[in-house]
C-alpha atoms as a PDB file:
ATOM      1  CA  UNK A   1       1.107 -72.894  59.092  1.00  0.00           C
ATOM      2  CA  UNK A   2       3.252 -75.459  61.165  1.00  0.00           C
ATOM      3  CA  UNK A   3       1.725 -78.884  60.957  1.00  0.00           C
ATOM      4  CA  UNK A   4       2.696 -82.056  62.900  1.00  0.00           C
ATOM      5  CA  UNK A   5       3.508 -85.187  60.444  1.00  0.00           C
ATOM      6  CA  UNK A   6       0.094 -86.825  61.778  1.00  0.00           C
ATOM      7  CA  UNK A   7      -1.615 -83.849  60.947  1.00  0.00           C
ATOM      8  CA  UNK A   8       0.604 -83.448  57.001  1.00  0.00           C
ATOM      9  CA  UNK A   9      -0.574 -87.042  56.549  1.00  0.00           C
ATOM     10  CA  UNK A  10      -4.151 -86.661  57.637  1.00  0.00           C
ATOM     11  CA  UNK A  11      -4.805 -83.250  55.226  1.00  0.00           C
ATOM     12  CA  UNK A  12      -2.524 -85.518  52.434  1.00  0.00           C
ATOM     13  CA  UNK A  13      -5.538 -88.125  52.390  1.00  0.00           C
ATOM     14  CA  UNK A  14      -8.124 -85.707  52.213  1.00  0.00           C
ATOM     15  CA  UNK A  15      -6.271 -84.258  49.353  1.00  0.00           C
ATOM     16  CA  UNK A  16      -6.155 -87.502  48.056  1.00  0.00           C
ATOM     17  CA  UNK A  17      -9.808 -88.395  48.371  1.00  0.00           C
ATOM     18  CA  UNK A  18     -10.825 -85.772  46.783  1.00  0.00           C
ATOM     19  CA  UNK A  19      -8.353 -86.111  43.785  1.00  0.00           C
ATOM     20  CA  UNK A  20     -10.623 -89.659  43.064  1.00  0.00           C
ATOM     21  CA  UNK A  21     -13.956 -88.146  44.109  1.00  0.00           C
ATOM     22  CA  UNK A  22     -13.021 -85.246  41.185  1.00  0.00           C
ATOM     23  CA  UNK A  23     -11.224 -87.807  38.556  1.00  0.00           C
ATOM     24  CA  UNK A  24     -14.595 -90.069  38.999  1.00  0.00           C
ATOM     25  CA  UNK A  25     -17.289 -86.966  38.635  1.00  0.00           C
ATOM     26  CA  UNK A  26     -15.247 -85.208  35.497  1.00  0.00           C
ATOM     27  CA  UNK A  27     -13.321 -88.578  33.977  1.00  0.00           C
ATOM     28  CA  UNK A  28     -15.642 -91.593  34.632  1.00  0.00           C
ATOM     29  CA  UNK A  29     -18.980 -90.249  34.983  1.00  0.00           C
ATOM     30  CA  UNK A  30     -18.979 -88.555  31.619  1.00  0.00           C
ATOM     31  CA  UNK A  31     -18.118 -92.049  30.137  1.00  0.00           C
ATOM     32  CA  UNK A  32     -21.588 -93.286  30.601  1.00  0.00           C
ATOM     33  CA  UNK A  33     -23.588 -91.167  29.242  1.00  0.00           C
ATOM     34  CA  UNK A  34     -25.024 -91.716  25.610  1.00  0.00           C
ATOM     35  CA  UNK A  35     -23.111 -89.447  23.392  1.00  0.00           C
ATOM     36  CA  UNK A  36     -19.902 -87.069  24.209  1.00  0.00           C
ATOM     37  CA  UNK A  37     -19.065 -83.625  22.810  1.00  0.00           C
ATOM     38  CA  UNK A  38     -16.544 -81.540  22.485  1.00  0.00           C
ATOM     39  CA  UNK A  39     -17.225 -79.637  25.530  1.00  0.00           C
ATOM     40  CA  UNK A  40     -17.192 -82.783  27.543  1.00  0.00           C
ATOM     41  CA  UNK A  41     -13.980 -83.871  26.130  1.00  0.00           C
ATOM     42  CA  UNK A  42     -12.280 -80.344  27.218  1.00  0.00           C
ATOM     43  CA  UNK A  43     -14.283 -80.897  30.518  1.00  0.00           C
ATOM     44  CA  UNK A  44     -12.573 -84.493  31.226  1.00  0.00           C
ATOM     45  CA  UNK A  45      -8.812 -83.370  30.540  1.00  0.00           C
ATOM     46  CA  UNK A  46      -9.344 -80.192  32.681  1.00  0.00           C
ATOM     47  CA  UNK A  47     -10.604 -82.747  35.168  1.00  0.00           C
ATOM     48  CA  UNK A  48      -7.429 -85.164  34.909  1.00  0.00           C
ATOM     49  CA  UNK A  49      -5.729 -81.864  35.348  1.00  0.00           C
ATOM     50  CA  UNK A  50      -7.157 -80.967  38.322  1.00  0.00           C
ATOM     51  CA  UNK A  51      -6.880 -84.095  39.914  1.00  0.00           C
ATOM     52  CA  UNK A  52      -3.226 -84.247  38.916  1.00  0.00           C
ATOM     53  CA  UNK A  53      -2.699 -80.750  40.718  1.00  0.00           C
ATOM     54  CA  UNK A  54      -4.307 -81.893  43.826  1.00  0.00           C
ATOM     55  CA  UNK A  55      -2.185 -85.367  43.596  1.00  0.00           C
ATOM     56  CA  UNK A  56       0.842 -83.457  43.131  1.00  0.00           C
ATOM     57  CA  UNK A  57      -0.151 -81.042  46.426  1.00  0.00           C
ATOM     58  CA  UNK A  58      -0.798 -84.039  48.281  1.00  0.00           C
ATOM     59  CA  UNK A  59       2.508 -85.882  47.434  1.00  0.00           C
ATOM     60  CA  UNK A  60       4.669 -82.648  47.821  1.00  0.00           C
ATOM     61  CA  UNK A  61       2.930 -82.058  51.029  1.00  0.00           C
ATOM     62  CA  UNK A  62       4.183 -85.838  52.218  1.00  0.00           C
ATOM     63  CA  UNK A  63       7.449 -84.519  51.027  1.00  0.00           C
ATOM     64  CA  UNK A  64      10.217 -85.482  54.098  1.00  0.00           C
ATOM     65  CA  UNK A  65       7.358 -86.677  56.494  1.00  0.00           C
ATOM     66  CA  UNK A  66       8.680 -90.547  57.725  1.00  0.00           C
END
């Protein structure tokens, strides 16, 4: 698919929104509740991993846009 650069920078904050919307449901969230397992431990670093992915696809889709 041929994009524009308005339309690469556009999809690169949507990528990017939902990077935080992900980090703050599987990172933060989990944070405030009373007591954390193991589960929810595994469940927070897949999270950041996510997140990290869809960073990375949002920075490498910037890649030589000016």
């Amino acid at each position: 698919m041929k994009l524009k650069s308005a339309q690469k920078k556009s999809l690169s904050e949507f990528l990017n929104t939902i990077a935080a919307a992900w980090f703050t449901a599987g990172v933060i969230a989990p944070l405030f509740t009373i007591s954390i397992n193991k589960l929810q431990i595994i469940m927070m670093l897949f999270s950041i991993l996510i997140a990290s992915y869809i960073l990375y696809l949002s920075l490498n889709m910037l890649r030589g846009v000016r």
